[in-house]
C-alpha atoms as a PDB file:
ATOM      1  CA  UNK A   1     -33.093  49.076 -42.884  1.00  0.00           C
ATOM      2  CA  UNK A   2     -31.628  51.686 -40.904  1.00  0.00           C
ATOM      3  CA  UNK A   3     -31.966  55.678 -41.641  1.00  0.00           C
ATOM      4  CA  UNK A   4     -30.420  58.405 -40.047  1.00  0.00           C
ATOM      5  CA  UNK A   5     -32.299  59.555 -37.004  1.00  0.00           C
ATOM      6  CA  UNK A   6     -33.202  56.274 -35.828  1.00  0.00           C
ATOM      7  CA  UNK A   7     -31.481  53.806 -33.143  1.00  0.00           C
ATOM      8  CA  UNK A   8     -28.143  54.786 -32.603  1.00  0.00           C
ATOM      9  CA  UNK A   9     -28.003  58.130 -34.176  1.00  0.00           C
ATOM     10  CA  UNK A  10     -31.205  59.587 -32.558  1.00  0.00           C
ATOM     11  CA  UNK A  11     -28.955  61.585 -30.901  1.00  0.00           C
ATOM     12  CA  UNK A  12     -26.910  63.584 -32.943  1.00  0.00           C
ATOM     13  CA  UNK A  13     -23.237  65.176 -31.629  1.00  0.00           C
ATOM     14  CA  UNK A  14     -22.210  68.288 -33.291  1.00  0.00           C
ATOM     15  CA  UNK A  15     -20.149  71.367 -32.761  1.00  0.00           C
ATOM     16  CA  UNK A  16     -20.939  75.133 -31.989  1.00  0.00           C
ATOM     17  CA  UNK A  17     -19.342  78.039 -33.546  1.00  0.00           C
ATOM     18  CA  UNK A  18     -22.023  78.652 -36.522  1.00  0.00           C
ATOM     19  CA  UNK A  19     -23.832  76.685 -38.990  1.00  0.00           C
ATOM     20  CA  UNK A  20     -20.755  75.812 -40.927  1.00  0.00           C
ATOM     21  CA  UNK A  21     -17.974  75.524 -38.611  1.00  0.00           C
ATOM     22  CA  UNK A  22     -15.687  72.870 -38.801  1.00  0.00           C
ATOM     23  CA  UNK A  23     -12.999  73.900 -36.767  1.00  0.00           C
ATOM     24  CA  UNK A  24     -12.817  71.930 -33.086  1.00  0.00           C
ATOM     25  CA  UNK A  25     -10.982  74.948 -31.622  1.00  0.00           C
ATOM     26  CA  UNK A  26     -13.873  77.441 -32.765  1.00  0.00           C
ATOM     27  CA  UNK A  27     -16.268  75.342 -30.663  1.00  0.00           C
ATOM     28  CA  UNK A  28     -17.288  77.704 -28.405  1.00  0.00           C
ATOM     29  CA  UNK A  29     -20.565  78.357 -28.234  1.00  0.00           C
ATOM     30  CA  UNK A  30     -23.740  79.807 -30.487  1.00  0.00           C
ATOM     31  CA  UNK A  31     -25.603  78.806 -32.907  1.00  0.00           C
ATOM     32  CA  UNK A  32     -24.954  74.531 -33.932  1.00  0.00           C
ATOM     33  CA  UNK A  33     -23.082  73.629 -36.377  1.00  0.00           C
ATOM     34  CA  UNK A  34     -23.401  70.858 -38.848  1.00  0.00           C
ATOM     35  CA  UNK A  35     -20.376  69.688 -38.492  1.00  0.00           C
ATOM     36  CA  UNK A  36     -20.476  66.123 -36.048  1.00  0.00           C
ATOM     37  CA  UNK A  37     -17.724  66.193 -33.182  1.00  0.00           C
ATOM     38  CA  UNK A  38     -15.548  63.354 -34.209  1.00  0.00           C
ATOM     39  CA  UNK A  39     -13.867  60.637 -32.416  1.00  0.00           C
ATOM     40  CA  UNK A  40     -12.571  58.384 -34.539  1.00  0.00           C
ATOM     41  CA  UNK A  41     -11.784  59.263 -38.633  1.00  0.00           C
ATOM     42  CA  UNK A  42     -11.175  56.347 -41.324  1.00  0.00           C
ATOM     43  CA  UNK A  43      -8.202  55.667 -43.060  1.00  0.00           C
ATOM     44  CA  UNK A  44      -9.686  54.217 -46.220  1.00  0.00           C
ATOM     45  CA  UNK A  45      -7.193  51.614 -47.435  1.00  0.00           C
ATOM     46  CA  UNK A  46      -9.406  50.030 -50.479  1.00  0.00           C
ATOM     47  CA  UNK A  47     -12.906  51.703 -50.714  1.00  0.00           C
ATOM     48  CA  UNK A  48     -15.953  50.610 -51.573  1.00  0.00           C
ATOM     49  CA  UNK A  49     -15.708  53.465 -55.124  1.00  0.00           C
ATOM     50  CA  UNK A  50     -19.213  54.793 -53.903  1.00  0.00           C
ATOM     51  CA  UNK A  51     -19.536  54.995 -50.185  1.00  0.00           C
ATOM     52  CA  UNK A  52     -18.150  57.662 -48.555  1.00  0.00           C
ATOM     53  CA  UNK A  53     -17.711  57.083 -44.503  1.00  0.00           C
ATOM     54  CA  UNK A  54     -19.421  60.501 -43.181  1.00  0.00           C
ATOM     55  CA  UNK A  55     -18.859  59.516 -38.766  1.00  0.00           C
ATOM     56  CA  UNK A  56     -17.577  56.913 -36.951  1.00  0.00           C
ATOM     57  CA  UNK A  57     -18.929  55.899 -33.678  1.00  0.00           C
ATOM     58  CA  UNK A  58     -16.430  55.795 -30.691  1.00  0.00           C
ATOM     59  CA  UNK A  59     -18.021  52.374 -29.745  1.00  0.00           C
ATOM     60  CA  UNK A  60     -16.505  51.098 -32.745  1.00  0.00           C
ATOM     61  CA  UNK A  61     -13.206  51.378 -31.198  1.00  0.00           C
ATOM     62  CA  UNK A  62      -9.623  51.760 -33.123  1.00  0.00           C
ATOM     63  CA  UNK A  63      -8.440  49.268 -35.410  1.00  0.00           C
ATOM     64  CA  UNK A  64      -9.204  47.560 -38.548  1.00  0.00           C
ATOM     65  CA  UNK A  65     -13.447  47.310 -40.248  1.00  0.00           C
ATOM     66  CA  UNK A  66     -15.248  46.005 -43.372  1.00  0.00           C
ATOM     67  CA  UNK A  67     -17.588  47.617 -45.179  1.00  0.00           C
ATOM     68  CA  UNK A  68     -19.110  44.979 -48.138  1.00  0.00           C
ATOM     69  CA  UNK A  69     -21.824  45.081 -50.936  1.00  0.00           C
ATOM     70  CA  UNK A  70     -23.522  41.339 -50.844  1.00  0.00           C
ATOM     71  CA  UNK A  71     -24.776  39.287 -53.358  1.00  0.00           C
ATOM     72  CA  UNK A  72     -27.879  41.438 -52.886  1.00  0.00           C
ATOM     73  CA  UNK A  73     -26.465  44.477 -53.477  1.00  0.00           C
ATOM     74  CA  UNK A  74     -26.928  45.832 -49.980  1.00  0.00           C
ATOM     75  CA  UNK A  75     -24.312  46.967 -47.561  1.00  0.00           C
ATOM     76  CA  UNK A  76     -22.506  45.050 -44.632  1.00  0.00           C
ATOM     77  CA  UNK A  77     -19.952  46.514 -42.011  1.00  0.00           C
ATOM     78  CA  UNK A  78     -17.826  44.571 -40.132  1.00  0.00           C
ATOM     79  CA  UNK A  79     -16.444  46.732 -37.118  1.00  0.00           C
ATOM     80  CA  UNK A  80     -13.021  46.222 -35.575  1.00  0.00           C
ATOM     81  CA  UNK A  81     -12.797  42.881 -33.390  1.00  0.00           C
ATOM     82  CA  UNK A  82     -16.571  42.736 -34.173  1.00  0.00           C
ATOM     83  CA  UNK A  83     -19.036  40.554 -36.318  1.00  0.00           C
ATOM     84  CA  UNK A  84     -21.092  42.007 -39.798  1.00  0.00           C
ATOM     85  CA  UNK A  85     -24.129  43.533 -38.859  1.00  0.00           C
ATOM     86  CA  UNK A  86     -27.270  43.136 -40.920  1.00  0.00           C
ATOM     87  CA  UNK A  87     -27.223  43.970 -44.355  1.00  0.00           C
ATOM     88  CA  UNK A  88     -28.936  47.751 -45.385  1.00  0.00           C
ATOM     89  CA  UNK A  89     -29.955  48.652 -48.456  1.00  0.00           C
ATOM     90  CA  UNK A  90     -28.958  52.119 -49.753  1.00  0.00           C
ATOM     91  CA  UNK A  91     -29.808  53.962 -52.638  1.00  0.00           C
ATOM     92  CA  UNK A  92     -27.987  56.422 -54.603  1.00  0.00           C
ATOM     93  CA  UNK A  93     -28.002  59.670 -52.541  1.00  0.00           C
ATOM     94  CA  UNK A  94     -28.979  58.274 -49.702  1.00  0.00           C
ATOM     95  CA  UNK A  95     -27.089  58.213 -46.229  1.00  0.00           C
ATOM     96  CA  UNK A  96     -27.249  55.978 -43.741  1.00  0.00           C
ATOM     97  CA  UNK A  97     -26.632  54.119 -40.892  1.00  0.00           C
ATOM     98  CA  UNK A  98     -24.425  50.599 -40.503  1.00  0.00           C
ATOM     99  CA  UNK A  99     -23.953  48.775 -37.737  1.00  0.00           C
ATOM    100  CA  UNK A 100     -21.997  45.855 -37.014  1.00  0.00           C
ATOM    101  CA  UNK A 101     -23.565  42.955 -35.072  1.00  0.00           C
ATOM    102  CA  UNK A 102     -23.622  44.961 -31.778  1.00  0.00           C
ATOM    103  CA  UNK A 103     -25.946  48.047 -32.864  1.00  0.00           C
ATOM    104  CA  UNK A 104     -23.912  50.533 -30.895  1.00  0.00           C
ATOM    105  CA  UNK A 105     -20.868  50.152 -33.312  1.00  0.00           C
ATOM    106  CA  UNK A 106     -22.137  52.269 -36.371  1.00  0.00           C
ATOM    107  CA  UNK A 107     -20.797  54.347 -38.966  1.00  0.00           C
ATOM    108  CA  UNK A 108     -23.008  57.179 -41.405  1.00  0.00           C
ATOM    109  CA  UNK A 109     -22.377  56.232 -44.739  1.00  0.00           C
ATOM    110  CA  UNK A 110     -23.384  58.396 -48.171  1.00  0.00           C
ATOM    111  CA  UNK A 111     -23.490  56.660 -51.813  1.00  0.00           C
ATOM    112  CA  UNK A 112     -22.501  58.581 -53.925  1.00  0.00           C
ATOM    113  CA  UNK A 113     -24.759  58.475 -57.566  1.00  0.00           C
ATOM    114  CA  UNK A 114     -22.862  57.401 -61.168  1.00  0.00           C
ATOM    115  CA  UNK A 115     -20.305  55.145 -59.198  1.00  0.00           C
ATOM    116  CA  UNK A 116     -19.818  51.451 -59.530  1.00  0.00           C
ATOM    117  CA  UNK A 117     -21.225  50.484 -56.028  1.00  0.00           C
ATOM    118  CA  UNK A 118     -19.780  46.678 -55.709  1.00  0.00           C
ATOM    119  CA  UNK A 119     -16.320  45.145 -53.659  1.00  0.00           C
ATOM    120  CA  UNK A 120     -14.929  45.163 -49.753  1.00  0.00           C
ATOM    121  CA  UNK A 121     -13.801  48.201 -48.377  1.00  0.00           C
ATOM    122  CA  UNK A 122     -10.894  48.219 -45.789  1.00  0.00           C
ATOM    123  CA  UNK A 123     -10.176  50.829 -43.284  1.00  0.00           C
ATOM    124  CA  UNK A 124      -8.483  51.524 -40.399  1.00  0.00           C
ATOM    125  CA  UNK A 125     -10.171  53.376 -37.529  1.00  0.00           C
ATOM    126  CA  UNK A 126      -8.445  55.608 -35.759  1.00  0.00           C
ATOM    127  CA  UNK A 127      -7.836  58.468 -33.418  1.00  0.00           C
ATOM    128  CA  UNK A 128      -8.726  62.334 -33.483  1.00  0.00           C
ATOM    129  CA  UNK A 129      -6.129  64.486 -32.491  1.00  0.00           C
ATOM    130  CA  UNK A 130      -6.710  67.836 -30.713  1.00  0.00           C
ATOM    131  CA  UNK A 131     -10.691  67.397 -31.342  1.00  0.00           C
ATOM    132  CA  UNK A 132     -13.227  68.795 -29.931  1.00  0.00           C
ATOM    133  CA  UNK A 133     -13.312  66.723 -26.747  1.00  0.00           C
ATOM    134  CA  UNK A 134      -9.664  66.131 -26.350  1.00  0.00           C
ATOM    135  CA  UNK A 135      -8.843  70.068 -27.474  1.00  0.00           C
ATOM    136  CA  UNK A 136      -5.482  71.515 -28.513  1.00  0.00           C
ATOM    137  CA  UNK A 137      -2.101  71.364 -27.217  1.00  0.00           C
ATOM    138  CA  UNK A 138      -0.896  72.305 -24.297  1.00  0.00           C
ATOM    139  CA  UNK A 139       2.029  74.947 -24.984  1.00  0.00           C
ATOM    140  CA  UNK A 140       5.138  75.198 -22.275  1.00  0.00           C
ATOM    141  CA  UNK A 141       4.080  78.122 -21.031  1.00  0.00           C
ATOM    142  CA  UNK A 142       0.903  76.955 -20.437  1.00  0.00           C
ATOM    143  CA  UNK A 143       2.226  73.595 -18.792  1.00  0.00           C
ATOM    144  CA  UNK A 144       4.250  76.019 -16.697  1.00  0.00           C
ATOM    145  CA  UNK A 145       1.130  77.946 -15.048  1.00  0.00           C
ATOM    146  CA  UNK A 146      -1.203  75.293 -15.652  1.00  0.00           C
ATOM    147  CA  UNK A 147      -4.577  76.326 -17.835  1.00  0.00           C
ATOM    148  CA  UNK A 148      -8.166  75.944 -17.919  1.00  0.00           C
ATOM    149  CA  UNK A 149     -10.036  75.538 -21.390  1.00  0.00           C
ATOM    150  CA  UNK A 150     -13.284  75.081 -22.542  1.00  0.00           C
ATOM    151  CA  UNK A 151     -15.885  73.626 -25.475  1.00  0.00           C
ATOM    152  CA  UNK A 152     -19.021  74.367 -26.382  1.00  0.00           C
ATOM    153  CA  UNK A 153     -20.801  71.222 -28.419  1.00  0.00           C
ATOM    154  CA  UNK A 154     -24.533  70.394 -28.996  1.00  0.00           C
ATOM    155  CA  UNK A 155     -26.842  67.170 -28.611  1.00  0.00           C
ATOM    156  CA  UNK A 156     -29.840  67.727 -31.186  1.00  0.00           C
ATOM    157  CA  UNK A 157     -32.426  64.902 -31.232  1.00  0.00           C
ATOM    158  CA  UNK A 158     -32.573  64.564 -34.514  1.00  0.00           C
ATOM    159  CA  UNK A 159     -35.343  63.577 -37.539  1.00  0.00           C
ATOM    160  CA  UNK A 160     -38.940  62.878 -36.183  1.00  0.00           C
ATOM    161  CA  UNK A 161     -37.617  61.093 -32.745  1.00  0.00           C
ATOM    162  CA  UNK A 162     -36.882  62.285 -29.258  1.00  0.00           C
ATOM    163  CA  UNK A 163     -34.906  60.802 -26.489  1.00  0.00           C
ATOM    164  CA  UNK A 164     -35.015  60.288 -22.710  1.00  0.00           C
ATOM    165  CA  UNK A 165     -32.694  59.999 -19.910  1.00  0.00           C
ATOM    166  CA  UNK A 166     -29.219  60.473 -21.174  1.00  0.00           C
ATOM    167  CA  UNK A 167     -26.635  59.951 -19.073  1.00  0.00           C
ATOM    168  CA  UNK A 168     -23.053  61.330 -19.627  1.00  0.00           C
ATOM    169  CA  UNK A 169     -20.291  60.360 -17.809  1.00  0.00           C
ATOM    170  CA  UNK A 170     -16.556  60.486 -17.951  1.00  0.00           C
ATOM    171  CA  UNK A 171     -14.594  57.188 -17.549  1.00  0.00           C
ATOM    172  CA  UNK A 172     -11.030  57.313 -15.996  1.00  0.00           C
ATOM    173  CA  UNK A 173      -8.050  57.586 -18.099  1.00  0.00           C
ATOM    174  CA  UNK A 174      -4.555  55.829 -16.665  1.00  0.00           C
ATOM    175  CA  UNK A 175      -1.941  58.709 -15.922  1.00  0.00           C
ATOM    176  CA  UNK A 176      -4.056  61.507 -17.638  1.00  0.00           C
ATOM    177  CA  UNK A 177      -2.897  65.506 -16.441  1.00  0.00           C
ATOM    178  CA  UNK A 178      -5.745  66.979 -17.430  1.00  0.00           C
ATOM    179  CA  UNK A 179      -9.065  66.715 -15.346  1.00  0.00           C
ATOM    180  CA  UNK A 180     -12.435  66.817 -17.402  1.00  0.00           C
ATOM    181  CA  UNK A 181     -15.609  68.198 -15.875  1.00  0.00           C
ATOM    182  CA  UNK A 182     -18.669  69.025 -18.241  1.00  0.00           C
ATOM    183  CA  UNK A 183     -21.566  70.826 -17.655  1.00  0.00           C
ATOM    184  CA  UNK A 184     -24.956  71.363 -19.056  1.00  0.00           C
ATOM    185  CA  UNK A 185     -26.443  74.461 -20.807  1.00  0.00           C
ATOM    186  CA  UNK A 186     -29.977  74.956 -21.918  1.00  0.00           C
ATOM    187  CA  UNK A 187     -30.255  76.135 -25.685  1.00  0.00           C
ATOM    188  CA  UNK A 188     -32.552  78.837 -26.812  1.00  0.00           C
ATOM    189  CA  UNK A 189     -33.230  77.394 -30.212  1.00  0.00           C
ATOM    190  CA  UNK A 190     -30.001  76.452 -31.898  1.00  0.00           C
ATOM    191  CA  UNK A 191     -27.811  77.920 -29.663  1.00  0.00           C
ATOM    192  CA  UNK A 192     -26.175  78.266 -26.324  1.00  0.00           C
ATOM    193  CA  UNK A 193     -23.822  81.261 -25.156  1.00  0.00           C
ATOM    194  CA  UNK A 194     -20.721  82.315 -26.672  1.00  0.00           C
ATOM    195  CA  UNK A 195     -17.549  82.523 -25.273  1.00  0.00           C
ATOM    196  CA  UNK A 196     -14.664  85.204 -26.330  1.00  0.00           C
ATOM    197  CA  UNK A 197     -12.011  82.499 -26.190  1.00  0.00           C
ATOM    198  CA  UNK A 198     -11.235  79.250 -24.872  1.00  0.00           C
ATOM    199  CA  UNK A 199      -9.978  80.387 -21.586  1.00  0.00           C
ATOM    200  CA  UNK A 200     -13.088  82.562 -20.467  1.00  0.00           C
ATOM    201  CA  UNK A 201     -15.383  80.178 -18.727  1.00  0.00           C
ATOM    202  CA  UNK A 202     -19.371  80.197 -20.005  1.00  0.00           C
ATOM    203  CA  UNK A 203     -21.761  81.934 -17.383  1.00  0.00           C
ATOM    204  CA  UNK A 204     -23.907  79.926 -14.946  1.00  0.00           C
ATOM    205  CA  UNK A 205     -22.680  76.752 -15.532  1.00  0.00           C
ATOM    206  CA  UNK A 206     -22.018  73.828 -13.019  1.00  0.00           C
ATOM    207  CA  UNK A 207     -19.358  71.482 -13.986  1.00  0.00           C
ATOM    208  CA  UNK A 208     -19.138  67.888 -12.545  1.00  0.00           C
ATOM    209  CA  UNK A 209     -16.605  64.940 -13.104  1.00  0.00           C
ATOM    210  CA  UNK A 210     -18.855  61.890 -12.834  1.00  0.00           C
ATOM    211  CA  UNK A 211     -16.935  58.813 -13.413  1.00  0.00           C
ATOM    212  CA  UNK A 212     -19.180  56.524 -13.540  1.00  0.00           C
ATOM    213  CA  UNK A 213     -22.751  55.591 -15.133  1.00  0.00           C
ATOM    214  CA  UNK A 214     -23.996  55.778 -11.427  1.00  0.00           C
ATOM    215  CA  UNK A 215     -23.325  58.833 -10.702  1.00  0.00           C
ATOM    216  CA  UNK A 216     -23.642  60.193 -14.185  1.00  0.00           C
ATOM    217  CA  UNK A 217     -24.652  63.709 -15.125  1.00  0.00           C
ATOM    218  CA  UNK A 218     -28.306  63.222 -16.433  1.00  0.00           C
ATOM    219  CA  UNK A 219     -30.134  65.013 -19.358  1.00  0.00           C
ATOM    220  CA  UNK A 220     -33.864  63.821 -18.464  1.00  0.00           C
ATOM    221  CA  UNK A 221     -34.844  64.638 -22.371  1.00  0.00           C
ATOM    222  CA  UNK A 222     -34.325  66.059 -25.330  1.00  0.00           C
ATOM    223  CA  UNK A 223     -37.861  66.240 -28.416  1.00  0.00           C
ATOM    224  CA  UNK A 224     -37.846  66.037 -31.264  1.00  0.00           C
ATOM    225  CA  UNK A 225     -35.139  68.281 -33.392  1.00  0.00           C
ATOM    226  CA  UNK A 226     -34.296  69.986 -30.409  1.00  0.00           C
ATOM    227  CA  UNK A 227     -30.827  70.946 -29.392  1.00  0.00           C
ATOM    228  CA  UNK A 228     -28.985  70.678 -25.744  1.00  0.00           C
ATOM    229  CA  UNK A 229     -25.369  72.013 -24.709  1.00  0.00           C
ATOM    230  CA  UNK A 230     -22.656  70.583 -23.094  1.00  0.00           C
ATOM    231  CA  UNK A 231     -19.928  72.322 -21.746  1.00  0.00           C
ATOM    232  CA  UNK A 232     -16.268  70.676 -21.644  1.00  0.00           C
ATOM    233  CA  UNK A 233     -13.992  72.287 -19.291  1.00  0.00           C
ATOM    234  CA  UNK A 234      -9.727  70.591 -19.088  1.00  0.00           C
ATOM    235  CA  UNK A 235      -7.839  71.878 -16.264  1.00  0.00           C
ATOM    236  CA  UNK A 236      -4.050  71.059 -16.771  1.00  0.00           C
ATOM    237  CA  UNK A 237      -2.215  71.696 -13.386  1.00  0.00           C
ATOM    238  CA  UNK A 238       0.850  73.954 -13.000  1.00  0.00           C
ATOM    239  CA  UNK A 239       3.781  72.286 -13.687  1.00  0.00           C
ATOM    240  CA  UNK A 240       1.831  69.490 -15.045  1.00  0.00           C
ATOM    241  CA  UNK A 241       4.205  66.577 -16.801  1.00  0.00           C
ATOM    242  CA  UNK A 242       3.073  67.341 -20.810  1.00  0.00           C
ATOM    243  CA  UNK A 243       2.275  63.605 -22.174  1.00  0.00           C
ATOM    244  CA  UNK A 244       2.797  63.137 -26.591  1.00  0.00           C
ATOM    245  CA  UNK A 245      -0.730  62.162 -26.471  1.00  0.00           C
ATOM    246  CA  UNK A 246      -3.612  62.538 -23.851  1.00  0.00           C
ATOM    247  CA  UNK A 247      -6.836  60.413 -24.043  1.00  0.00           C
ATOM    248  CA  UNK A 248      -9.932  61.626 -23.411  1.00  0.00           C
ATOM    249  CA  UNK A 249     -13.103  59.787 -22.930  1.00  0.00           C
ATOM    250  CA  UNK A 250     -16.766  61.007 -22.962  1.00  0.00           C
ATOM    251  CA  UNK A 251     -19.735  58.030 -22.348  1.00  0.00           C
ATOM    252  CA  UNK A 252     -22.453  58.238 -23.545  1.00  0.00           C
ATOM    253  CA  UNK A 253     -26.198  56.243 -22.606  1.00  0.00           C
ATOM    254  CA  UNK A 254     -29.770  57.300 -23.498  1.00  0.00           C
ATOM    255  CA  UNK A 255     -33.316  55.879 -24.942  1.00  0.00           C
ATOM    256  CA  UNK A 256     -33.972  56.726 -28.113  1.00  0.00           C
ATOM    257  CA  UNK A 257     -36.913  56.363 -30.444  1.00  0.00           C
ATOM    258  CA  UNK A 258     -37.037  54.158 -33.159  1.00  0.00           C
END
């Protein structure tokens, strides 16, 4: 059985901007949200009536999942390209975590109570748009003079279990215009600094572009239900060449507690 807090969701990703923002362009700093940043959102083809899909991990990766209720009445998920992970048994009310075969490909899950909790789900697993990480569009007068924008999002270790030595890094994207850096900010509490808007950079912090897990930007802990930030800064160049769609990559690598 896996619960939330444990394995690959002892470290939680979630946005700034107040307890109950869920606005991506709002996430700029102050006091965590519980709103998750999201990577990837389901398109729920033929549900399971009961489960609602809460987060998808990016390791899942786009394309096309399972989610089944077994002869025992527990739940399986089948990730894109992937194999079924181990069955988990969830109650009414409960949320959870499944994981295909490889542990790092995970979804939250909530049953809901009073529903008939039997049958294969499909769904397809796709991109955010102008998310968090990613953040909005680039207008032409913007491309024209080039801008810099930032993010303000929050690790929190989350439950009863800490985690050491997470590593952040940001893999290359082909023929990207934008260049990532992100940078770390001690929270006080719940929060970090806020920023007026997305142009005005945060105070004292040091961005770096590590593209690689060698040379990755290193968190050496975070205890138990305490919260880090993380900066995200895009620089689009003047007279930058304005692609439909711009990928964005964060990795992520750290020990958890389970």
């Amino acid at each position: 059985m896996t619960d939330i807090g444990t394995q690959v969701d002892s470290l939680g990703f979630f946005l700034t901007g107040g307890a109950n923002n869920d606005d991506p362009d709002a996430s700029l700093g102050g006091v965590v949200s519980s709103s998750r940043v999201i990577g990837l959102g389901p398109l729920i083809s033929s549900p399971v009536p009961s489960v609602r899909v809460d987060h998808v991990y990016p390791a899942v990766a786009k394309g096309d999942a399972e989610m089944s209720v077994d002869s025992n009445g527990d739940l399986v998920f089948t990730p894109p390209g992937g194999t079924a992970g181990t069955p988990v048994t969830i109650a009414a009310g409960e949320s959870k975590v499944i994981t295909g075969a490889d542990a790092n490909k995970a979804m939250v899950v909530f049953r809901e109570a009073g529903l008939n909790f039997s049958g294969v789900g499909k769904l397809s697993l796709l991109g955010v748009l102008n998310g968090t990480l990613a953040m909005a569009n680039v207008t032409d007068a913007q491309r024209v003079a080039g801008v810099t924008t930032y993010r303000g999002v929050m690790f929190m270790a989350q439950g009863l279990h800490g985690v050491t030595d997470i590593r952040l890094w940001l893999p290359p994207v082909a023929g990207a215009q934008g260049v990532f850096s992100i940078g770390v900010e001690a929270a006080v509490g719940d929060s970090i600094q806020i920023i007026p808007d997305e142009t005005t950079a945060p105070v004292a912090v040091v961005f770096s572009t590590p593209t690689t897990e060698g040379a990755a930007l290193v968190i050496p802990g975070v205890s138990a239900g305490a919260c880090v930030g993380l900066w995200i800064r895009r620089v689009f160049p003047a007279a930058g060449t304005v692609d439909p769609q711009e990928d964005f990559q964060l990795a992520m690598k750290y020990i958890g507690a389970t």
